[in-house]
PDB file of N, CA and C in Angstrom:
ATOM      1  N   UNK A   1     -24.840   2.719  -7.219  1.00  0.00           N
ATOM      2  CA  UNK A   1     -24.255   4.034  -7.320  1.00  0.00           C
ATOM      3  C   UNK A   1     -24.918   4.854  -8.424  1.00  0.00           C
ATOM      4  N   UNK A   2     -25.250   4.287  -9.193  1.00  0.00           N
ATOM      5  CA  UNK A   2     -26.025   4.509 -10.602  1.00  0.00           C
ATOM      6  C   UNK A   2     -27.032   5.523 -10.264  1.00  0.00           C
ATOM      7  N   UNK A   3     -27.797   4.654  -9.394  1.00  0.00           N
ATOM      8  CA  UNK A   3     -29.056   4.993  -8.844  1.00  0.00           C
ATOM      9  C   UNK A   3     -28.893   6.293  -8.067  1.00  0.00           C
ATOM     10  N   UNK A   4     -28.277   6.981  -7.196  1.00  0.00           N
ATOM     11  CA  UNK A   4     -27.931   7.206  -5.939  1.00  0.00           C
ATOM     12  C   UNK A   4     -28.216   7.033  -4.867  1.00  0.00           C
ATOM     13  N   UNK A   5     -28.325   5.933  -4.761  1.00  0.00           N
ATOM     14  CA  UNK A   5     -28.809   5.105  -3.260  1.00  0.00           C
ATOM     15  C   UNK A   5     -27.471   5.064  -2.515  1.00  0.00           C
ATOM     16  N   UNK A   6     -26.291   4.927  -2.718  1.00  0.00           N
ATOM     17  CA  UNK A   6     -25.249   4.540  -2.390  1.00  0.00           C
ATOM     18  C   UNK A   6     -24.938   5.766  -1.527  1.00  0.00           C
ATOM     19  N   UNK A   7     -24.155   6.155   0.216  1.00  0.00           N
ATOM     20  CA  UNK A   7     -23.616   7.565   0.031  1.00  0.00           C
ATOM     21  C   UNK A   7     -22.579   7.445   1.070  1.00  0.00           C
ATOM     22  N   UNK A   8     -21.989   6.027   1.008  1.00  0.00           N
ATOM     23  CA  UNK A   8     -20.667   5.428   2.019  1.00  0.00           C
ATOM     24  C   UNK A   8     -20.001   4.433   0.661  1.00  0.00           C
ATOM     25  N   UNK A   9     -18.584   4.890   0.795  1.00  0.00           N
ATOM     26  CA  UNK A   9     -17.911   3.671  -0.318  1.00  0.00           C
ATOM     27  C   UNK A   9     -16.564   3.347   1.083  1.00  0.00           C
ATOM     28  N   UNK A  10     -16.733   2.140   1.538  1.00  0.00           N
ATOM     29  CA  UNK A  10     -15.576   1.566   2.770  1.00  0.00           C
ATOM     30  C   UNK A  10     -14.789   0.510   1.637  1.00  0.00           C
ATOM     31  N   UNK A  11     -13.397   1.197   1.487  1.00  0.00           N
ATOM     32  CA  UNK A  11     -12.899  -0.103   0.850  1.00  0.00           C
ATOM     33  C   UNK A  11     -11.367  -0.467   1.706  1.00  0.00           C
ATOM     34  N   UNK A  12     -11.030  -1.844   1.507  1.00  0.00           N
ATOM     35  CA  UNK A  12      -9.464  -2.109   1.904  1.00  0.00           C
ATOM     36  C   UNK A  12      -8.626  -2.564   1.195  1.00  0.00           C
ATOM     37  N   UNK A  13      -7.831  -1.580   0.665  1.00  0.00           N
ATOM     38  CA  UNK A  13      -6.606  -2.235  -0.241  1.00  0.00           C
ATOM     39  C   UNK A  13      -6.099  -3.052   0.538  1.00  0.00           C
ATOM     40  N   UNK A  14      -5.479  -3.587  -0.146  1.00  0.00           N
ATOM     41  CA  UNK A  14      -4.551  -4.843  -0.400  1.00  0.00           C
ATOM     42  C   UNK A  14      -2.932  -4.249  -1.408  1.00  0.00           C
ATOM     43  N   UNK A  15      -2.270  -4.476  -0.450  1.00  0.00           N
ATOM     44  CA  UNK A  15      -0.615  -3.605  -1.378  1.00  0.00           C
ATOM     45  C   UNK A  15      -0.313  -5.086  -2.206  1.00  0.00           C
ATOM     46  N   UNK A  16      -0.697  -5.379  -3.441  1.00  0.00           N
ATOM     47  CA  UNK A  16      -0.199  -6.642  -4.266  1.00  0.00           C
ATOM     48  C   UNK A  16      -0.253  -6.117  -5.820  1.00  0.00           C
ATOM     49  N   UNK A  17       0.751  -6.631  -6.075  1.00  0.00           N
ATOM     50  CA  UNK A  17       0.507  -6.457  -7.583  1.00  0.00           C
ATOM     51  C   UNK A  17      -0.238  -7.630  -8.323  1.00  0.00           C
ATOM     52  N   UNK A  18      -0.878  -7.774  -9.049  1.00  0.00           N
ATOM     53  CA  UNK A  18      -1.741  -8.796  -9.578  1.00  0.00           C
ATOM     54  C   UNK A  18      -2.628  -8.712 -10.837  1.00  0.00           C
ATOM     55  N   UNK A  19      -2.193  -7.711 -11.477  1.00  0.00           N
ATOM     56  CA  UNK A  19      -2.362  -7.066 -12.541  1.00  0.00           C
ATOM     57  C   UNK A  19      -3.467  -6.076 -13.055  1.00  0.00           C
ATOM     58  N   UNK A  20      -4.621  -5.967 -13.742  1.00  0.00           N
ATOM     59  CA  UNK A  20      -4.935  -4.963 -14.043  1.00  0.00           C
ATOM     60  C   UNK A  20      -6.185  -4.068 -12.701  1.00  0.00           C
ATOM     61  N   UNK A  21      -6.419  -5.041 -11.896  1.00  0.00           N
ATOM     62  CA  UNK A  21      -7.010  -4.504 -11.242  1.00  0.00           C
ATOM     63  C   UNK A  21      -8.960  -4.707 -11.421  1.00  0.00           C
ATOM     64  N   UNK A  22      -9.676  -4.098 -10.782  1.00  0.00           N
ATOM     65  CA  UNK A  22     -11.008  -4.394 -10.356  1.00  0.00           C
ATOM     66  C   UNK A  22     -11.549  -2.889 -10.250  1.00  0.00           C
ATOM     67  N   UNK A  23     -12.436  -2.106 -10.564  1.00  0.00           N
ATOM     68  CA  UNK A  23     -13.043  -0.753 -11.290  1.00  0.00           C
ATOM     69  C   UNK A  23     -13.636  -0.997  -9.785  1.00  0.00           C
ATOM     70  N   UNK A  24     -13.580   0.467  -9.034  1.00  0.00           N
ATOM     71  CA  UNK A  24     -14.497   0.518  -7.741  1.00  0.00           C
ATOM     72  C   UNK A  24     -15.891   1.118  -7.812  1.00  0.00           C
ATOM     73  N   UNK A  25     -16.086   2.113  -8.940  1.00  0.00           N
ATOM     74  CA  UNK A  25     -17.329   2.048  -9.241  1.00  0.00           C
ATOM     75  C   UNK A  25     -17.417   2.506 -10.849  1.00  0.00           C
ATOM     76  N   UNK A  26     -18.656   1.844 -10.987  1.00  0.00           N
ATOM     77  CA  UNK A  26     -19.046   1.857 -12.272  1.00  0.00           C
ATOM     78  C   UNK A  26     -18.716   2.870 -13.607  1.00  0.00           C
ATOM     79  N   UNK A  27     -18.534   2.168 -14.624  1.00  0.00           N
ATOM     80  CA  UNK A  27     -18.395   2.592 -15.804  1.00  0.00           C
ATOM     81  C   UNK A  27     -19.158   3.975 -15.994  1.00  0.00           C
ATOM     82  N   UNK A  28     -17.862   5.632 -16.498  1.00  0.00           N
ATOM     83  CA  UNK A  28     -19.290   6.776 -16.714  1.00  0.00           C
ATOM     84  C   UNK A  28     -19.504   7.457 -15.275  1.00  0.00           C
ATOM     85  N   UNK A  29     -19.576   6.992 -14.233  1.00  0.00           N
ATOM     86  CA  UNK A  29     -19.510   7.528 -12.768  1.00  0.00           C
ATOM     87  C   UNK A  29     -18.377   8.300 -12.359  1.00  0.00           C
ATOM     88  N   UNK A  30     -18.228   9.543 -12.163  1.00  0.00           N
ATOM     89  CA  UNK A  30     -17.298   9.924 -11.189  1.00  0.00           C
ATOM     90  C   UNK A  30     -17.941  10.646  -9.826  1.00  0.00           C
ATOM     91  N   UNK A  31     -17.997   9.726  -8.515  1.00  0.00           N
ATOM     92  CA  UNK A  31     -18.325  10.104  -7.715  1.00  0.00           C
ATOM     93  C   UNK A  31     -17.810  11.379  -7.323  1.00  0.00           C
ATOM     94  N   UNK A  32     -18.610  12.055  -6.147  1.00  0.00           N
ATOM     95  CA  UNK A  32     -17.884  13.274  -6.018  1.00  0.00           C
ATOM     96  C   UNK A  32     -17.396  12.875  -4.168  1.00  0.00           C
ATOM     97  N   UNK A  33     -16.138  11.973  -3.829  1.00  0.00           N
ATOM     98  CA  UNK A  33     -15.674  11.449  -3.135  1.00  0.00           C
ATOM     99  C   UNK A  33     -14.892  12.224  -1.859  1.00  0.00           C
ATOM    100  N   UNK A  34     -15.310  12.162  -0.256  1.00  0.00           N
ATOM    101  CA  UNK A  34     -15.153  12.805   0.734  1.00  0.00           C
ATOM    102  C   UNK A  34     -14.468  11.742   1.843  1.00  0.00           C
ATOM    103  N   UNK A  35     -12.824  11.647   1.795  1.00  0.00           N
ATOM    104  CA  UNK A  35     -12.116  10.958   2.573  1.00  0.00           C
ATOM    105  C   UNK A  35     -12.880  11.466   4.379  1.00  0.00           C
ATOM    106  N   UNK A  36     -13.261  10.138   4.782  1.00  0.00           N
ATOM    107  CA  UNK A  36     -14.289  10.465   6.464  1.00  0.00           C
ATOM    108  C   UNK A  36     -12.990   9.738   6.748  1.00  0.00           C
ATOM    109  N   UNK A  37     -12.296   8.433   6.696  1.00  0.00           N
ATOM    110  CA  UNK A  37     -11.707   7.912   7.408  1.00  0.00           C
ATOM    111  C   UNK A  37     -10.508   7.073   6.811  1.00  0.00           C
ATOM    112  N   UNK A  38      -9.009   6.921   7.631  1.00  0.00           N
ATOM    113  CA  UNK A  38      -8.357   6.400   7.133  1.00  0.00           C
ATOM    114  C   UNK A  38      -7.612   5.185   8.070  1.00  0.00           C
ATOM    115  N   UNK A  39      -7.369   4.722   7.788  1.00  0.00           N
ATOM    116  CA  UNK A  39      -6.264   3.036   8.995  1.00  0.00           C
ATOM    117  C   UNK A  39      -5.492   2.531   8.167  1.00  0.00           C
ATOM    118  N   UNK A  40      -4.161   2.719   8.633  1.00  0.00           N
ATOM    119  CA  UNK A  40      -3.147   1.850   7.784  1.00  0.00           C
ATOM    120  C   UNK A  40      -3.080   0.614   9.349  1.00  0.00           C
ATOM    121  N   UNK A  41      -2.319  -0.454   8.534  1.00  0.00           N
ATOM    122  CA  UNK A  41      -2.991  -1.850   9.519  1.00  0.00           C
ATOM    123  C   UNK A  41      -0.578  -2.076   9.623  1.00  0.00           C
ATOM    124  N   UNK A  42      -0.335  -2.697  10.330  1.00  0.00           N
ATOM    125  CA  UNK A  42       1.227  -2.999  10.081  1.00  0.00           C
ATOM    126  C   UNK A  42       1.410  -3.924   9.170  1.00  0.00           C
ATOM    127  N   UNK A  43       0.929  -5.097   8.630  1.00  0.00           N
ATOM    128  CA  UNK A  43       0.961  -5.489   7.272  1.00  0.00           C
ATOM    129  C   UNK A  43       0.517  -4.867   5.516  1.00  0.00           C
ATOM    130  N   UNK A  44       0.342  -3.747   5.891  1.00  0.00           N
ATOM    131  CA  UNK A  44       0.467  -2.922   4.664  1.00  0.00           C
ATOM    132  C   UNK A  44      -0.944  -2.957   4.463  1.00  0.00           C
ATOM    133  N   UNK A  45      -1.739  -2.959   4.373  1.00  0.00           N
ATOM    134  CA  UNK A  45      -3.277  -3.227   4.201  1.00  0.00           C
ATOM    135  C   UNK A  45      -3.670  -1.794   5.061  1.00  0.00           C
ATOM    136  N   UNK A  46      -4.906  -0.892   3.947  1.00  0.00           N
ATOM    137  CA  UNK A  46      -5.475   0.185   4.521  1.00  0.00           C
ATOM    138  C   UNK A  46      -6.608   0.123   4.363  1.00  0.00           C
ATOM    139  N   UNK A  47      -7.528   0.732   5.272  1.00  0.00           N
ATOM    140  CA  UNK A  47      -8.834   0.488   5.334  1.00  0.00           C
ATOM    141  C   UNK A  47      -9.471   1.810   4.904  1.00  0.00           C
ATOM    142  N   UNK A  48      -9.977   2.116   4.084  1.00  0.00           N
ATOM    143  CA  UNK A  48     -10.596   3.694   3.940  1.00  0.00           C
ATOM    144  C   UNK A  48     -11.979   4.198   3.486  1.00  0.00           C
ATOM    145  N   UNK A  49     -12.408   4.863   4.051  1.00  0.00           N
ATOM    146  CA  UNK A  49     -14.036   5.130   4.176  1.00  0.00           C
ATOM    147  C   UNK A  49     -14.212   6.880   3.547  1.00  0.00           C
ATOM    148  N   UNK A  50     -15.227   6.934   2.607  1.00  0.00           N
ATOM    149  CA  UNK A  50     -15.680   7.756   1.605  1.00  0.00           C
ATOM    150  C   UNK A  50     -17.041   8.187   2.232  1.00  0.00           C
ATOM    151  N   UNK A  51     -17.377   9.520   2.201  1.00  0.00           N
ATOM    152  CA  UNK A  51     -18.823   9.770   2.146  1.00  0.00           C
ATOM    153  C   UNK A  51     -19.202   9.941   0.400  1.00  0.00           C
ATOM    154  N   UNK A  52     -20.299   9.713  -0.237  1.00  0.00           N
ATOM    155  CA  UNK A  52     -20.383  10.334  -1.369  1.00  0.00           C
ATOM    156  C   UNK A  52     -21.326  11.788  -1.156  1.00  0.00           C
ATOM    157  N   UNK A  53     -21.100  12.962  -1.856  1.00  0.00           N
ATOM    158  CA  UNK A  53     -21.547  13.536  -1.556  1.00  0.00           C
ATOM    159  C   UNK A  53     -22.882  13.613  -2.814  1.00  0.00           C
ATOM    160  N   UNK A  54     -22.292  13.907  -3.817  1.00  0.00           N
ATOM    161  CA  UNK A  54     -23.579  13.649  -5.003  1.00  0.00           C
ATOM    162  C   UNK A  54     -22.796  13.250  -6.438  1.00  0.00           C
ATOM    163  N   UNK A  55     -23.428  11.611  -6.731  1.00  0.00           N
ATOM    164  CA  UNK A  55     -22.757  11.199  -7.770  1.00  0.00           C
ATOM    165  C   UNK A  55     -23.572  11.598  -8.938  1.00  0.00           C
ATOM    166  N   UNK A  56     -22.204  11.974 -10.043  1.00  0.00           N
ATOM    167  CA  UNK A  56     -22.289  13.267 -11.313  1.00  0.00           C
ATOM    168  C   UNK A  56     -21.632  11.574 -12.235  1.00  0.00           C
ATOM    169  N   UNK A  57     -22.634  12.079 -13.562  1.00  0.00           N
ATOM    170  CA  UNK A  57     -22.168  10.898 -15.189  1.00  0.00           C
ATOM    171  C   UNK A  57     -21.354  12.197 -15.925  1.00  0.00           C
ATOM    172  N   UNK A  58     -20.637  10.755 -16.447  1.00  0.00           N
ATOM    173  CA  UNK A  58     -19.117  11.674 -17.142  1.00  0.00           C
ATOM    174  C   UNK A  58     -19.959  11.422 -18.029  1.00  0.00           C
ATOM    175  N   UNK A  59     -19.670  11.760 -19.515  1.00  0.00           N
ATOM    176  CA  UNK A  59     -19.934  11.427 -20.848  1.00  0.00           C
ATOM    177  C   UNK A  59     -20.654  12.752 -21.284  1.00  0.00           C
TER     178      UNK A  59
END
């Protein structure tokens, strides 16, 4: 993502609590993030797909 090679982020939550959690992208990055797609599943689990359009460094 760093790089900008990256310009699809597909992720699937998981509804659990389990504490602090896992960073989806890197430290300093705020993508500039374009909801393409969404699926909620009947066990609570969603599937959701990002275009990036052009990733910008915070700092």
């Amino acid at each position: 993502m760093l790089l900008g090679v990256v310009d699809v982020v597909e992720l699937l939550l998981c509804p659990v609590t389990a504490g602090g959690g896992t960073a989806v992208h890197p430290d300093g990055l705020s993508p500039d993030l374009r909801l393409v797609r969404g699926r909620r599943f009947d066990n609570g689990m969603v599937l959701i797909r990002y275009d990036i359009a052009r990733p910008r460094l915070v700092g």
